[in-house]
C-alpha atoms as a PDB file:
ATOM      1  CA  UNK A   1      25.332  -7.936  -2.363  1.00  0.00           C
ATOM      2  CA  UNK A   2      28.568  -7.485  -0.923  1.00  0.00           C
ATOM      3  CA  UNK A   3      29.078  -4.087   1.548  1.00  0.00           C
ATOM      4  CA  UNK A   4      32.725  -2.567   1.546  1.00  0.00           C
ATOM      5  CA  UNK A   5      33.249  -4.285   4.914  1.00  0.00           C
ATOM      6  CA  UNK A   6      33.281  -7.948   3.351  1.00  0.00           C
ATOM      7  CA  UNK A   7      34.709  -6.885   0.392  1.00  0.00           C
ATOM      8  CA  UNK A   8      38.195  -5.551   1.432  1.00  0.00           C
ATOM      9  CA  UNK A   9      38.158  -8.928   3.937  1.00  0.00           C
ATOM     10  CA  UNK A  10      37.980 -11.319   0.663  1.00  0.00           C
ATOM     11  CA  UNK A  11      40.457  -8.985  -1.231  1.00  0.00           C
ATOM     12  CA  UNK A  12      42.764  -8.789   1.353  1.00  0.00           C
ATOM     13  CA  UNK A  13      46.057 -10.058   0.651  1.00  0.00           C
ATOM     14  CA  UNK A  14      47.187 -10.258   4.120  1.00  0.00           C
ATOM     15  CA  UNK A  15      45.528 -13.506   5.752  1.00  0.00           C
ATOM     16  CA  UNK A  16      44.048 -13.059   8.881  1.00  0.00           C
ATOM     17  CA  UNK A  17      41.639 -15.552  10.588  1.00  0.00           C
ATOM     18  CA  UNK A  18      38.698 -13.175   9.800  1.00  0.00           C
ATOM     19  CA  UNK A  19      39.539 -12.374   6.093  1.00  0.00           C
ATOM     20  CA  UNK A  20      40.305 -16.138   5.626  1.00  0.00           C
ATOM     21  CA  UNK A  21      36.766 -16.747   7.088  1.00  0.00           C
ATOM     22  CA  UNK A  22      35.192 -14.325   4.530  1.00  0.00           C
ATOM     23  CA  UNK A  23      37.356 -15.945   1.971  1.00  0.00           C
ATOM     24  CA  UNK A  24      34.975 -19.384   2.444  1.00  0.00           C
ATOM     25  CA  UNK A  25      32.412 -17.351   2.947  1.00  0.00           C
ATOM     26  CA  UNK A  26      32.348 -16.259  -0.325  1.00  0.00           C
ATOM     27  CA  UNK A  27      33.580 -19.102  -1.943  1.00  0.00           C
ATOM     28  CA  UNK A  28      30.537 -21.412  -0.430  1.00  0.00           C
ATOM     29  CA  UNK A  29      28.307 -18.813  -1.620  1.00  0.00           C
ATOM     30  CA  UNK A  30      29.646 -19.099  -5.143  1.00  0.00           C
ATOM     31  CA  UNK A  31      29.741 -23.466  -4.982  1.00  0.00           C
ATOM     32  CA  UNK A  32      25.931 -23.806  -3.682  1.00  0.00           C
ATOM     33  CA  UNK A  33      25.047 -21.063  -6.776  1.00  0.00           C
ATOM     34  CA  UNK A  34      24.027 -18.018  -4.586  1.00  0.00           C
ATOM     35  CA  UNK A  35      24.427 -14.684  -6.992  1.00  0.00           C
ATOM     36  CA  UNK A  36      26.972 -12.792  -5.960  1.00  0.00           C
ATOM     37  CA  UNK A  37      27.114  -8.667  -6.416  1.00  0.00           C
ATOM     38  CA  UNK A  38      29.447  -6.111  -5.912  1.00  0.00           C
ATOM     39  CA  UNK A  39      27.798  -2.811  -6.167  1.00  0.00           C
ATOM     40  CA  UNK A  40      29.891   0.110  -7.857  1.00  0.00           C
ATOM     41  CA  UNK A  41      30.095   2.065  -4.715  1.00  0.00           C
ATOM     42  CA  UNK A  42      31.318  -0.526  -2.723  1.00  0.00           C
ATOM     43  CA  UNK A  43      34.044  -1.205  -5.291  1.00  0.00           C
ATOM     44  CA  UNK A  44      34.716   2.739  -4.803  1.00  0.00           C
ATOM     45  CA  UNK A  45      34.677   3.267  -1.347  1.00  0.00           C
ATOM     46  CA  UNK A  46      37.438   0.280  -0.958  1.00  0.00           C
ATOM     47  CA  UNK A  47      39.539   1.507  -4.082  1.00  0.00           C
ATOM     48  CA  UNK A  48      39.738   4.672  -2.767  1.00  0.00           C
ATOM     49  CA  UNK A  49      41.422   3.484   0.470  1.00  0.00           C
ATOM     50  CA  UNK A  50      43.969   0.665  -1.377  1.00  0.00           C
ATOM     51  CA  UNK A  51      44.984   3.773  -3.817  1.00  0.00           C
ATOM     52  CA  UNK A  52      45.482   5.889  -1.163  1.00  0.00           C
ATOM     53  CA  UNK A  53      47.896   3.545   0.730  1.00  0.00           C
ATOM     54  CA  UNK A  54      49.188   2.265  -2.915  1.00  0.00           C
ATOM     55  CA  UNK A  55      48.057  -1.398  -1.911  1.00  0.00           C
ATOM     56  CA  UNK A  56      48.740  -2.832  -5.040  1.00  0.00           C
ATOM     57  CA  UNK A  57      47.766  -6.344  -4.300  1.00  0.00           C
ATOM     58  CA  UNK A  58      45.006  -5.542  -2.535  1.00  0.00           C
ATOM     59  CA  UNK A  59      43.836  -2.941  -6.292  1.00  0.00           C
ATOM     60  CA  UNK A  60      44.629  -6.246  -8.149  1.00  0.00           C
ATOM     61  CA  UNK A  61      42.442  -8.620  -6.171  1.00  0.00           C
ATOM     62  CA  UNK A  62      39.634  -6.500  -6.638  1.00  0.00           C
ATOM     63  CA  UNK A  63      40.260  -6.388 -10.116  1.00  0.00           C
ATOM     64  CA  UNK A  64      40.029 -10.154 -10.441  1.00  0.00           C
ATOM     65  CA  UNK A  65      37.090 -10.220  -8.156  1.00  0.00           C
ATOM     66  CA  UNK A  66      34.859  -7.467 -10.023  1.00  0.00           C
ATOM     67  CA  UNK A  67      36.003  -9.881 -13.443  1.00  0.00           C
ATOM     68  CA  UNK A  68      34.379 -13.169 -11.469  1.00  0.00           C
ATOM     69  CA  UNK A  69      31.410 -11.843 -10.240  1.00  0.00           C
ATOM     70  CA  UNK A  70      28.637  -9.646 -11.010  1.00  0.00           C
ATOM     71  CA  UNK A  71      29.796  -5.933 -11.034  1.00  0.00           C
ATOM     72  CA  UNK A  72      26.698  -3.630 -10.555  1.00  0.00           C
ATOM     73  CA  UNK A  73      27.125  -0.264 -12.269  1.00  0.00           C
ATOM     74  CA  UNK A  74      26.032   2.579 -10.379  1.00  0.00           C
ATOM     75  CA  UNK A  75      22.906   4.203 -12.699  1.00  0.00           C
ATOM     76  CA  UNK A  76      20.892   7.695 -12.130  1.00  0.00           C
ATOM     77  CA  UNK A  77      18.248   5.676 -11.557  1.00  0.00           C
ATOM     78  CA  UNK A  78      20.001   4.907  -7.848  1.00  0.00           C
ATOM     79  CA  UNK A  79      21.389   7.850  -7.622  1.00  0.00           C
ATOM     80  CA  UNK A  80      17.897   9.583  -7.211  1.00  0.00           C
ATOM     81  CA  UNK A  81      16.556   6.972  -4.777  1.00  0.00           C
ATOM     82  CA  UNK A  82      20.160   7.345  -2.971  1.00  0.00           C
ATOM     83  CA  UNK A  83      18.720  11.098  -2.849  1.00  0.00           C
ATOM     84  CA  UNK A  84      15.488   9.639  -1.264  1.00  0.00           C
ATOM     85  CA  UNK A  85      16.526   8.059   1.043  1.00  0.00           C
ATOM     86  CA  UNK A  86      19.008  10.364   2.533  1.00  0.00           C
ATOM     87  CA  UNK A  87      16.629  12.686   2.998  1.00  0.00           C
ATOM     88  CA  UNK A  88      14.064  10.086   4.215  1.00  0.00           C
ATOM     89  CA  UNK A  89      16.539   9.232   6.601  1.00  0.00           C
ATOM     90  CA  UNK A  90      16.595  12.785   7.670  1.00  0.00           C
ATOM     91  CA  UNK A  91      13.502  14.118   7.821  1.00  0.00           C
ATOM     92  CA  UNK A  92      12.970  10.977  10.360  1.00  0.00           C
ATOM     93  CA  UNK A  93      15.868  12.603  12.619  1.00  0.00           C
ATOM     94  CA  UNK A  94      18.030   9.546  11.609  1.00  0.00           C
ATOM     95  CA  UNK A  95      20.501  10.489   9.229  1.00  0.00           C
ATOM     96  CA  UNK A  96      22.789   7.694   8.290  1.00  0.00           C
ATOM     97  CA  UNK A  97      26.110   9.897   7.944  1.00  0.00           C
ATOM     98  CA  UNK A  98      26.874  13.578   7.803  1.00  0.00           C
ATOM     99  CA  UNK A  99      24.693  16.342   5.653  1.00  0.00           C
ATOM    100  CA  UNK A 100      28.078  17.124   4.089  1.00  0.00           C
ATOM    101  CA  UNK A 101      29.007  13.551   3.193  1.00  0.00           C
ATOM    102  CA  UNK A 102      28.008  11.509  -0.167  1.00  0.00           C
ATOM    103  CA  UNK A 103      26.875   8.855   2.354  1.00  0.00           C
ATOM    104  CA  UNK A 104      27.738   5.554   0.547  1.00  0.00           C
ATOM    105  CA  UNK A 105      25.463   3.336   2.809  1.00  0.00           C
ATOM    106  CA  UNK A 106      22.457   5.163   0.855  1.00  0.00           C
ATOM    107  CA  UNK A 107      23.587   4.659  -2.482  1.00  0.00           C
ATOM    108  CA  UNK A 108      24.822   0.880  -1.863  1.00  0.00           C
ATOM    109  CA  UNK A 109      20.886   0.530  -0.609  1.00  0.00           C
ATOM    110  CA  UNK A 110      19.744   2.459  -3.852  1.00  0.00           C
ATOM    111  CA  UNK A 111      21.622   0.029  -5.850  1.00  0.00           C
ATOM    112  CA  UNK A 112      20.462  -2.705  -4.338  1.00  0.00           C
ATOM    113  CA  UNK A 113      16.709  -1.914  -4.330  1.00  0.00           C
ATOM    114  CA  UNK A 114      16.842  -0.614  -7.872  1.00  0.00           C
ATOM    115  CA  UNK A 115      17.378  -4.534  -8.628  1.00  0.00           C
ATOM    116  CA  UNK A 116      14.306  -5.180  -8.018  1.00  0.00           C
ATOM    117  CA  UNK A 117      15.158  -8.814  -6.429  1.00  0.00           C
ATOM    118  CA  UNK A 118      12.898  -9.922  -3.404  1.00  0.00           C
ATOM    119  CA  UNK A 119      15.562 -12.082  -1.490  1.00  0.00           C
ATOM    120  CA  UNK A 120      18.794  -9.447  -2.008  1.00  0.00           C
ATOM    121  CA  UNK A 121      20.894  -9.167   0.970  1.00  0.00           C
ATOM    122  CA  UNK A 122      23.449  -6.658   1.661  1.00  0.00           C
ATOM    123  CA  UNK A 123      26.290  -8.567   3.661  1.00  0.00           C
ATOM    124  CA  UNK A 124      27.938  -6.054   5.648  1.00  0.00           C
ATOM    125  CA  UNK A 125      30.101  -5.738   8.702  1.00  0.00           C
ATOM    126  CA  UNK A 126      27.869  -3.135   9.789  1.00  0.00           C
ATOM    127  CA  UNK A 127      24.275  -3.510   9.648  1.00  0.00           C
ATOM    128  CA  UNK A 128      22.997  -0.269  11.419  1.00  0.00           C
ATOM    129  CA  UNK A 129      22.178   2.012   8.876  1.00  0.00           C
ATOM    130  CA  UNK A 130      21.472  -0.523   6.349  1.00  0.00           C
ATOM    131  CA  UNK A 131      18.819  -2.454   7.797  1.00  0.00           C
ATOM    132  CA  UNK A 132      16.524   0.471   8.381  1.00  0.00           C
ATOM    133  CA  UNK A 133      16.213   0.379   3.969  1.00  0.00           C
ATOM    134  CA  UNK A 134      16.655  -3.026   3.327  1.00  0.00           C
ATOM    135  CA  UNK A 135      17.175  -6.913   4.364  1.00  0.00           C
ATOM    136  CA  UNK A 136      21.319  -6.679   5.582  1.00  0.00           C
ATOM    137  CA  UNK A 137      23.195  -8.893   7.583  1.00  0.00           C
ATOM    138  CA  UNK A 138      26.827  -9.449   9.382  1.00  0.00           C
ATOM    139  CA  UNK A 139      28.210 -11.665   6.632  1.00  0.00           C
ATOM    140  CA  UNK A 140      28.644 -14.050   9.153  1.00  0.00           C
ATOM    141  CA  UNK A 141      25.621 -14.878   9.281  1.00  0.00           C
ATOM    142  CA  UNK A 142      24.106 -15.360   6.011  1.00  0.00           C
ATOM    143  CA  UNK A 143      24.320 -18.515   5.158  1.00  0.00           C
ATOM    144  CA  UNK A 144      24.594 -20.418   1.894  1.00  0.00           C
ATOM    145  CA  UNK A 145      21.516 -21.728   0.585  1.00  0.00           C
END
């Protein structure tokens, strides 16, 4: 499951030598069969950001990304366990973003566990938060398999 992090890299239209890594990234990913997901609220948190700066190219290779691979709705049924674990998180003393924020790395977990798949990843340029919910990893470092 791809975070927002890898996401805008591989969407990108300006080619740097980290965006063009995450480019092959992907793309080995996709060759040796590993499924590939982008969850709804990563697709939201980058979209907000390319509208904002009216990054065309950048809205319209996300389009043709969300067409190629698996596009994961966001459902109530992660919404509530976004709601879990946010407050988890904060009744622990660790709260993974501000109490006034939606806090996207919660619902991106929600949607992942609410798969229901033992081996999901989260590939992320941030693991932090993340891994305190769930199996996540730099991208970099997942491997295809």
């Amino acid at each position: 499951m791809l975070d927002t992090g890898p996401l805008g890299l591989v969407t990108n239209p300006k080619l740097s030598s980290e965006s063009t890594a995450c480019t092959k990234w992907l793309q080995a990913h996709i060759v040796t069969g590993n499924r590939i997901i982008i969850p709804e609220i990563a697709d939201y948190e980058l979209r907000r950001e390319l509208l904002r700066a009216n990054k065309t190219k950048g809205i319209a290779r996300l389009d043709d990304l969300a067409k190629s691979l698996k596009y994961l709705p966001i459902t109530t049924t992660a919404m509530r366990q976004a709601a879990q674990f946010w407050a988890q998180a904060r009744q622990q003393g660790q709260p993974t973003a501000g109490d006034k924020t939606i806090d996207g790395d919660m619902i991106l977990v929600a949607q992942a566990v609410t798969l229901a798949v033992p081996d999901i990843v989260i590939a992320t340029t941030n693991v932090g938060h993340l891994s305190r919910f769930m199996a996540a990893e730099l991208w970099r470092n997942i491997a295809p398999s």
